[in-house]
N, C-alpha and C. Protein backbone atom coordinates (compact mmCIF):
# COMPACT_ATOMS: atom_id res chain seq x y z
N UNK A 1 0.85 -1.18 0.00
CA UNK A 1 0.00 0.00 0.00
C UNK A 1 0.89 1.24 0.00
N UNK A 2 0.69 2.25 -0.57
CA UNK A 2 1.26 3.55 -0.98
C UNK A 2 0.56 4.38 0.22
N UNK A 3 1.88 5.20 1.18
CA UNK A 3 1.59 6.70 0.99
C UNK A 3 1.54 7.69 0.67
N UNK A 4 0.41 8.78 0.92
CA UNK A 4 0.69 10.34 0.08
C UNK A 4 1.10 10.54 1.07
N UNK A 5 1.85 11.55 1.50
CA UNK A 5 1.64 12.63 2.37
C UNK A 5 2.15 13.63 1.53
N UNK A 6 0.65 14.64 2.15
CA UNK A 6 0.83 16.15 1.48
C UNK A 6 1.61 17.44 2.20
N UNK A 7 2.85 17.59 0.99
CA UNK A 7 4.27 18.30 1.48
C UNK A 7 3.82 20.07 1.15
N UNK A 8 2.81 19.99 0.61
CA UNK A 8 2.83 21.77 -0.48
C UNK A 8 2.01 22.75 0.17
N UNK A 9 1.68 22.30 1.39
CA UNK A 9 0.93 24.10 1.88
C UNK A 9 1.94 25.36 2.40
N UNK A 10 1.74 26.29 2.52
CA UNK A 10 2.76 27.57 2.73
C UNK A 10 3.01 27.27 3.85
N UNK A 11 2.17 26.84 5.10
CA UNK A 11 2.99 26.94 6.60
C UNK A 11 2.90 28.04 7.14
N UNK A 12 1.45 29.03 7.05
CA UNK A 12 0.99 30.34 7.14
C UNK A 12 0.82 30.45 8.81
N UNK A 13 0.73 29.43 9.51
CA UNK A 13 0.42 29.71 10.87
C UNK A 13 2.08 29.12 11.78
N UNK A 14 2.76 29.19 10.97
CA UNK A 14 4.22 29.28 11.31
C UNK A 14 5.30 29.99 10.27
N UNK A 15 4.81 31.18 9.96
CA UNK A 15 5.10 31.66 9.09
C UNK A 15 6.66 32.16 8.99
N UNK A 16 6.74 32.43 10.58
CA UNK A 16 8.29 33.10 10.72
C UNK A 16 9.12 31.65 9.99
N UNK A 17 8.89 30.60 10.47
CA UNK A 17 10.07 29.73 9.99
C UNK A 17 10.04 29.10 8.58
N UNK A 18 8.16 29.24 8.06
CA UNK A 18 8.31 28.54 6.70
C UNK A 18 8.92 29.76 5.78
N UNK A 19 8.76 30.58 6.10
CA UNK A 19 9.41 31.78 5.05
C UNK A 19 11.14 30.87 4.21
N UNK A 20 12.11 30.05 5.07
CA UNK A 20 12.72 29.93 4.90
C UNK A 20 12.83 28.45 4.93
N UNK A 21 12.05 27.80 5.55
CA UNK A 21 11.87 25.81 4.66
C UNK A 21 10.44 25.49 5.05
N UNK A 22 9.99 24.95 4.18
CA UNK A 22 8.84 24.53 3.91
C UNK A 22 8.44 23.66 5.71
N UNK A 23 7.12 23.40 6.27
CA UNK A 23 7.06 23.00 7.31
C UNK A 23 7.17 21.89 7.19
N UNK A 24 7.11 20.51 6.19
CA UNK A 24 7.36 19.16 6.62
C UNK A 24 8.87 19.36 6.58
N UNK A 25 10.19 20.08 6.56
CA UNK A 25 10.89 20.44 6.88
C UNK A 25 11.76 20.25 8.04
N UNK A 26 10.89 20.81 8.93
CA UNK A 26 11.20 21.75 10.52
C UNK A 26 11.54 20.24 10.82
N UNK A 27 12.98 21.03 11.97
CA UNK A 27 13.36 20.10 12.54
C UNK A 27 12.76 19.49 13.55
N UNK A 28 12.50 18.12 14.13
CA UNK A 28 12.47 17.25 15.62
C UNK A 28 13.69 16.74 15.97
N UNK A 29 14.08 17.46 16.62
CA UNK A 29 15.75 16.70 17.29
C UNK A 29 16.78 17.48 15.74
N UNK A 30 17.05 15.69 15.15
CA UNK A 30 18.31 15.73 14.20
C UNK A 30 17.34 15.79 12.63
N UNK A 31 16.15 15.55 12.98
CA UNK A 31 15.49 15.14 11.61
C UNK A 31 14.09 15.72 11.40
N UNK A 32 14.07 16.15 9.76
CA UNK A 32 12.26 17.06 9.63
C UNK A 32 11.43 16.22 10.14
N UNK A 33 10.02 16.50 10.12
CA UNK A 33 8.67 16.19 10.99
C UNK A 33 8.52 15.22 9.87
N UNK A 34 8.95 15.35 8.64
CA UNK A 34 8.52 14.52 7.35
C UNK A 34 8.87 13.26 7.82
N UNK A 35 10.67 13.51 7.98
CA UNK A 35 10.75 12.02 8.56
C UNK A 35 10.25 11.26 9.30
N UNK A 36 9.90 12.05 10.24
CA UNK A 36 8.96 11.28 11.85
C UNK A 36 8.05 10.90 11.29
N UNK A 37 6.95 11.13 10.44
CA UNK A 37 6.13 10.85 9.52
C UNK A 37 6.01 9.30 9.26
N UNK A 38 7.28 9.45 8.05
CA UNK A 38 7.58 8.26 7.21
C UNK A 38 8.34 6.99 8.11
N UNK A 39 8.54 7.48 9.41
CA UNK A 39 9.12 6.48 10.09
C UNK A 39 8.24 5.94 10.79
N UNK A 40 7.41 6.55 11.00
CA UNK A 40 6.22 5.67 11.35
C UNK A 40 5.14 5.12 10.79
N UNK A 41 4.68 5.30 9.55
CA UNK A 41 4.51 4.39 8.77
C UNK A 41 5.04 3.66 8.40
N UNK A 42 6.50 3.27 8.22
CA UNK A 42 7.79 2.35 7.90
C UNK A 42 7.32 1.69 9.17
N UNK A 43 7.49 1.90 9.81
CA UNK A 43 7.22 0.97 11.31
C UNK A 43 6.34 -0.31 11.60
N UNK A 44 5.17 0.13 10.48
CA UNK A 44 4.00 -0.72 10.41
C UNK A 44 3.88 -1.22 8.92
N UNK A 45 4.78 -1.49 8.59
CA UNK A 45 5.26 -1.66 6.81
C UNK A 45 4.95 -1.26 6.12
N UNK A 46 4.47 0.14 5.98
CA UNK A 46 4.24 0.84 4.79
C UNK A 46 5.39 1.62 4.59
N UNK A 47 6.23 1.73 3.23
CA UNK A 47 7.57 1.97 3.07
C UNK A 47 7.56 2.80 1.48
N UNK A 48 5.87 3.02 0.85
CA UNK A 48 5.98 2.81 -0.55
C UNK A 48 5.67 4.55 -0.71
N UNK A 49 6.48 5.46 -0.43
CA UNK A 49 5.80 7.06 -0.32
C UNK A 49 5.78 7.70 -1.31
N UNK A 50 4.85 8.18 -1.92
CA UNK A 50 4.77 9.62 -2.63
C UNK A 50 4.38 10.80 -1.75
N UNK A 51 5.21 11.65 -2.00
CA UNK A 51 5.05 13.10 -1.56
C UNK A 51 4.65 14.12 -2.43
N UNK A 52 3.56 14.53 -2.07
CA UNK A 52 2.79 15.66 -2.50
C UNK A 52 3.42 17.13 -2.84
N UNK A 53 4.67 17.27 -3.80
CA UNK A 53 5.18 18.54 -3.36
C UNK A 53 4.44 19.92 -3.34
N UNK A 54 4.46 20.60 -2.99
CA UNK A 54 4.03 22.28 -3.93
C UNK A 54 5.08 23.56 -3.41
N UNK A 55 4.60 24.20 -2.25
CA UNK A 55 5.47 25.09 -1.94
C UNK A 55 7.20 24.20 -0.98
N UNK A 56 8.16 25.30 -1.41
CA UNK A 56 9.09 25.27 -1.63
C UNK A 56 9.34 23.71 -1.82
N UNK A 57 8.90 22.66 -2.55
CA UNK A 57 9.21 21.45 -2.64
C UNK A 57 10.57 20.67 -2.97
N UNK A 58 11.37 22.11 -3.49
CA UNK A 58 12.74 21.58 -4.09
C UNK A 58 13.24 21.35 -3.22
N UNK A 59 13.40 21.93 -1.64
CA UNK A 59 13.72 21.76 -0.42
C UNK A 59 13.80 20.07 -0.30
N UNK A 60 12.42 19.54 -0.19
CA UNK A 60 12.20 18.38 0.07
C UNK A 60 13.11 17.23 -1.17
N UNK A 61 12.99 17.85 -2.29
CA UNK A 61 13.52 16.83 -2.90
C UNK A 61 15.29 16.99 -2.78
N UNK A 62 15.72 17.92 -2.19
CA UNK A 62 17.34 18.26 -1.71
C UNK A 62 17.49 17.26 -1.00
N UNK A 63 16.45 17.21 -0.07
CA UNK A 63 16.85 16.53 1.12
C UNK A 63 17.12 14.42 1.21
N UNK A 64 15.93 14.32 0.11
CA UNK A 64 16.26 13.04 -0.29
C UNK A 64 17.24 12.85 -1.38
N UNK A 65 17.61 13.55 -2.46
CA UNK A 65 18.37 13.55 -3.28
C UNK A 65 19.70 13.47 -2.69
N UNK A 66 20.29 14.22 -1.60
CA UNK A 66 21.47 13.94 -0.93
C UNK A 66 21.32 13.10 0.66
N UNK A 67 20.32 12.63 0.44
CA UNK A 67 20.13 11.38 2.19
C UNK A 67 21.36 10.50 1.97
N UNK A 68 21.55 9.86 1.14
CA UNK A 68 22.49 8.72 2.03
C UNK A 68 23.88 9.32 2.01
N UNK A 69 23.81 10.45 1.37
CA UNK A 69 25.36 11.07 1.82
C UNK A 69 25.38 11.61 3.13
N UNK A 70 23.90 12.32 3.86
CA UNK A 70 24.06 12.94 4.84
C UNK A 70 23.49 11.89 5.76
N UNK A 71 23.55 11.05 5.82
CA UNK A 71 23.03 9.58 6.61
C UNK A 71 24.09 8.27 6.96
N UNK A 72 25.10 8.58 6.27
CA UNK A 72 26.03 7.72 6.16
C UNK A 72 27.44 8.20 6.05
N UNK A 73 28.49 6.89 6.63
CA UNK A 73 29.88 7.36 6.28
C UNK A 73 29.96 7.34 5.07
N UNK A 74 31.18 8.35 4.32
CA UNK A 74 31.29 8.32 2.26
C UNK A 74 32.88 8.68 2.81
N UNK A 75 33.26 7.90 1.32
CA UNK A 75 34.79 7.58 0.88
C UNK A 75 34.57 7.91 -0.52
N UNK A 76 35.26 9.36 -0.43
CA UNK A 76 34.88 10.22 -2.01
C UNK A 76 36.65 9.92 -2.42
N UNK A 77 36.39 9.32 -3.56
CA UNK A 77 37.69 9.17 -4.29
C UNK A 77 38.01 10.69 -5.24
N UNK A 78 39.10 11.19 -5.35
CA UNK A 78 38.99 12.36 -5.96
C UNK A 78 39.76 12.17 -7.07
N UNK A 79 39.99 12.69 -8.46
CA UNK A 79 40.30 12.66 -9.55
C UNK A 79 39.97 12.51 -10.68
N UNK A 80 40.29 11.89 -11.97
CA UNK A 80 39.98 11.74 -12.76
C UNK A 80 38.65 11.24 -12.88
N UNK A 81 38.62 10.20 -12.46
CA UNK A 81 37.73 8.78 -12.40
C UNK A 81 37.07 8.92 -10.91
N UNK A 82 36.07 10.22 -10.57
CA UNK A 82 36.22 10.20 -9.12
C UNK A 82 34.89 9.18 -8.84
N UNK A 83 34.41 9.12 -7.54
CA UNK A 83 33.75 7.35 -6.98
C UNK A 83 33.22 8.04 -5.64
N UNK A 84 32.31 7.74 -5.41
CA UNK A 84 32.16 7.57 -3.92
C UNK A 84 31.33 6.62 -3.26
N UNK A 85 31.61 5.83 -2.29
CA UNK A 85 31.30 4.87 -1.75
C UNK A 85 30.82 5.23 0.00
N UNK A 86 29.57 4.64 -0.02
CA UNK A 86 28.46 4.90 0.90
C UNK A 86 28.88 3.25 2.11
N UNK A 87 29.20 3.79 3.19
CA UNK A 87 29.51 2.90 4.32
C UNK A 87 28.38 3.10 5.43
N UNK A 88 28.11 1.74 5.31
CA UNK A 88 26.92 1.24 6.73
C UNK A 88 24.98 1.73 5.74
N UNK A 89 24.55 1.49 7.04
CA UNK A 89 22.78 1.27 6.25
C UNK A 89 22.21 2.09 7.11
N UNK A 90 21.97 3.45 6.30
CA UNK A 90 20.80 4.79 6.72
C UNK A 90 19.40 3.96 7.75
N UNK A 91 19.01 2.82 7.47
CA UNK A 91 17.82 2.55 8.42
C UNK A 91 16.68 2.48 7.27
N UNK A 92 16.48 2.97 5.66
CA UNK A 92 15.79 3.24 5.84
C UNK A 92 16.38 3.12 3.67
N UNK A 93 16.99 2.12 4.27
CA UNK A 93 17.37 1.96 2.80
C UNK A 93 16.02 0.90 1.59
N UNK A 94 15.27 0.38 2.33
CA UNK A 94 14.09 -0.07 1.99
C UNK A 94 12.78 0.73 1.75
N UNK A 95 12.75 2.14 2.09
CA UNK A 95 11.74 2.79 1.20
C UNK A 95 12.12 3.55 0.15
N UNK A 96 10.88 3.56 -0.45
CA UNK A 96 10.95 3.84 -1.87
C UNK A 96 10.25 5.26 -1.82
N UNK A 97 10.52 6.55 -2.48
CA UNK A 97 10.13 7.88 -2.15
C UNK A 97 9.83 8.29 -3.74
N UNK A 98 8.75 8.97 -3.76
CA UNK A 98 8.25 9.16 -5.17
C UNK A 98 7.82 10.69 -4.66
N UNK A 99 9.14 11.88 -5.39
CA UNK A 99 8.56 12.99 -4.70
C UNK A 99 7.88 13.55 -6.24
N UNK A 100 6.50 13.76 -6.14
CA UNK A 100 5.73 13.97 -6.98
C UNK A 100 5.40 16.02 -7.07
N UNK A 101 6.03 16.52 -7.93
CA UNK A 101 5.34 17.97 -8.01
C UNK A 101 3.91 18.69 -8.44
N UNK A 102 2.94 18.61 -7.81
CA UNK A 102 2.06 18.55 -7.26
C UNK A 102 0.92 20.58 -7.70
N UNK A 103 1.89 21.28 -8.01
CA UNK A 103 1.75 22.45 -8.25
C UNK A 103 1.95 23.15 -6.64
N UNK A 104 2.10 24.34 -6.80
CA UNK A 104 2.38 25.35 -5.32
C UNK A 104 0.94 25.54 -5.36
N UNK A 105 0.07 26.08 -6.35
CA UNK A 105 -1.01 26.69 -5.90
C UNK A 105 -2.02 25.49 -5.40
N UNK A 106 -2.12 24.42 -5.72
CA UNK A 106 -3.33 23.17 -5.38
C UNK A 106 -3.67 23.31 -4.11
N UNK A 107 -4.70 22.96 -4.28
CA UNK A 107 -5.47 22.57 -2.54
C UNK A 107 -5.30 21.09 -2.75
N UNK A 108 -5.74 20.31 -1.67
CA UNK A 108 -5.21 19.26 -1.31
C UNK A 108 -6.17 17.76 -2.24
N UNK A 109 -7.62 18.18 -2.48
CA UNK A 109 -8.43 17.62 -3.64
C UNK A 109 -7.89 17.88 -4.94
N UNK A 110 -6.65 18.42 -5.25
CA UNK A 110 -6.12 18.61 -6.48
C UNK A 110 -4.65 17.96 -6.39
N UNK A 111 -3.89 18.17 -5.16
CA UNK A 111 -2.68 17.54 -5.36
C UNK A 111 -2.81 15.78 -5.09
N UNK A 112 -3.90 15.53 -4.78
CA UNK A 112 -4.40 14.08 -4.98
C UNK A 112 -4.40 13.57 -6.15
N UNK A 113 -5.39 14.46 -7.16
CA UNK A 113 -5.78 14.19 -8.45
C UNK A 113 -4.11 14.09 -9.22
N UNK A 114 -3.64 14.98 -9.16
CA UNK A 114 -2.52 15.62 -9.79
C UNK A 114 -1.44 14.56 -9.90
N UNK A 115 -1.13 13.42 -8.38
CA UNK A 115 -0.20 12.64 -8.05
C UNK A 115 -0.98 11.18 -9.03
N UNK A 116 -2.04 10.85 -9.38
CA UNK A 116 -2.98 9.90 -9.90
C UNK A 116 -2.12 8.50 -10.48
N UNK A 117 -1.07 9.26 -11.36
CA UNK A 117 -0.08 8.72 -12.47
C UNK A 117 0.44 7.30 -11.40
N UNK A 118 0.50 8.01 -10.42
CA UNK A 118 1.66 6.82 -9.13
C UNK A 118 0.49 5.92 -8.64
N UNK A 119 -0.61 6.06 -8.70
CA UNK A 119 -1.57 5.22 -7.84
C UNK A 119 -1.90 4.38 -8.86
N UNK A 120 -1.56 4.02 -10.13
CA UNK A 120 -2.42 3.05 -11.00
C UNK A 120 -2.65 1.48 -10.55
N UNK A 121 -1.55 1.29 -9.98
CA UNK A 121 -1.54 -0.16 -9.52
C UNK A 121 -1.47 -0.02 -7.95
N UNK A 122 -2.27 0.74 -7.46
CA UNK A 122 -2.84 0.80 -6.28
C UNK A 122 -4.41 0.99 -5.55
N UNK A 123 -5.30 0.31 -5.50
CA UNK A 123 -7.01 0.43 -5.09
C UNK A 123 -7.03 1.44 -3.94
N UNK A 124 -6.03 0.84 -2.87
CA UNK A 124 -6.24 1.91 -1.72
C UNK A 124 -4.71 2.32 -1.36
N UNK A 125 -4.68 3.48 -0.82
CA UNK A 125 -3.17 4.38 0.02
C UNK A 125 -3.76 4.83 1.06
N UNK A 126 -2.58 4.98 1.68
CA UNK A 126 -3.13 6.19 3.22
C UNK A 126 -2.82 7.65 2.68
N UNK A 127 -3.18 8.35 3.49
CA UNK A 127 -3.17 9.96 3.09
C UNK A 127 -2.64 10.55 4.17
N UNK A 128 -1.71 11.45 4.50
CA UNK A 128 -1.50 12.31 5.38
C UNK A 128 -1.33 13.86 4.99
């Protein structure tokens, strides 16, 4: 079973901090609220996520785009032929993240519709 969770509202009633990262963002401890999220659905085996992007979403996709570098030891070979090699297991190397762009302006009955493409071979998902 697939989750959405929806990443794209402005964050208007925490405005001082979304001005500068989107609120599934904000930190808990070492890690965004997104993660706390997805770790608890991982928990109960759901591992299969699409994320709803809209506002500042590139944020979100930074953040998975460079995870197992910032999750793990790396042995960056430098030169010609440069390499880098990822030491030990993030926790979390078994989900699969489908960050879907969703539009900034959608309300949340649209960034549903919008994500559709990822649900074909799915009847039911959870929603957050």
């Amino acid at each position: 079973m697939k989750v959405l969770i929806l990443c794209g509202g402005h964050g208007t009633r925490i405005r001082d901090v979304s001005e500068v990262l989107p609120k599934p963002m904000l930190n808990i401890g070492n890690r965004p609220i997104l993660w706390h999220i997805m770790k608890l659905y991982a928990h109960y085996g759901l591992k299969d996520f699409v994320l709803l992007l809209g506002y500042k979403g590139w944020v979100i996709k930074e953040f998975f785009l460079q995870y197992k570098a910032m999750t793990c030891d790396v042995t960056v070979t430098l030169g010609k032929h440069g390499a880098v090699q990822f030491h030990g297991d993030s926790g979390e190397d078994d989900w699969q993240v489908t960050l879907a762009d969703t539009g900034e302006a959608a309300e949340t009955g649209a960034r549903v519709w919008n994500a559709r493409a990822y649900l074909e071979d799915c009847p039911r998902f959870c929603l957050t």
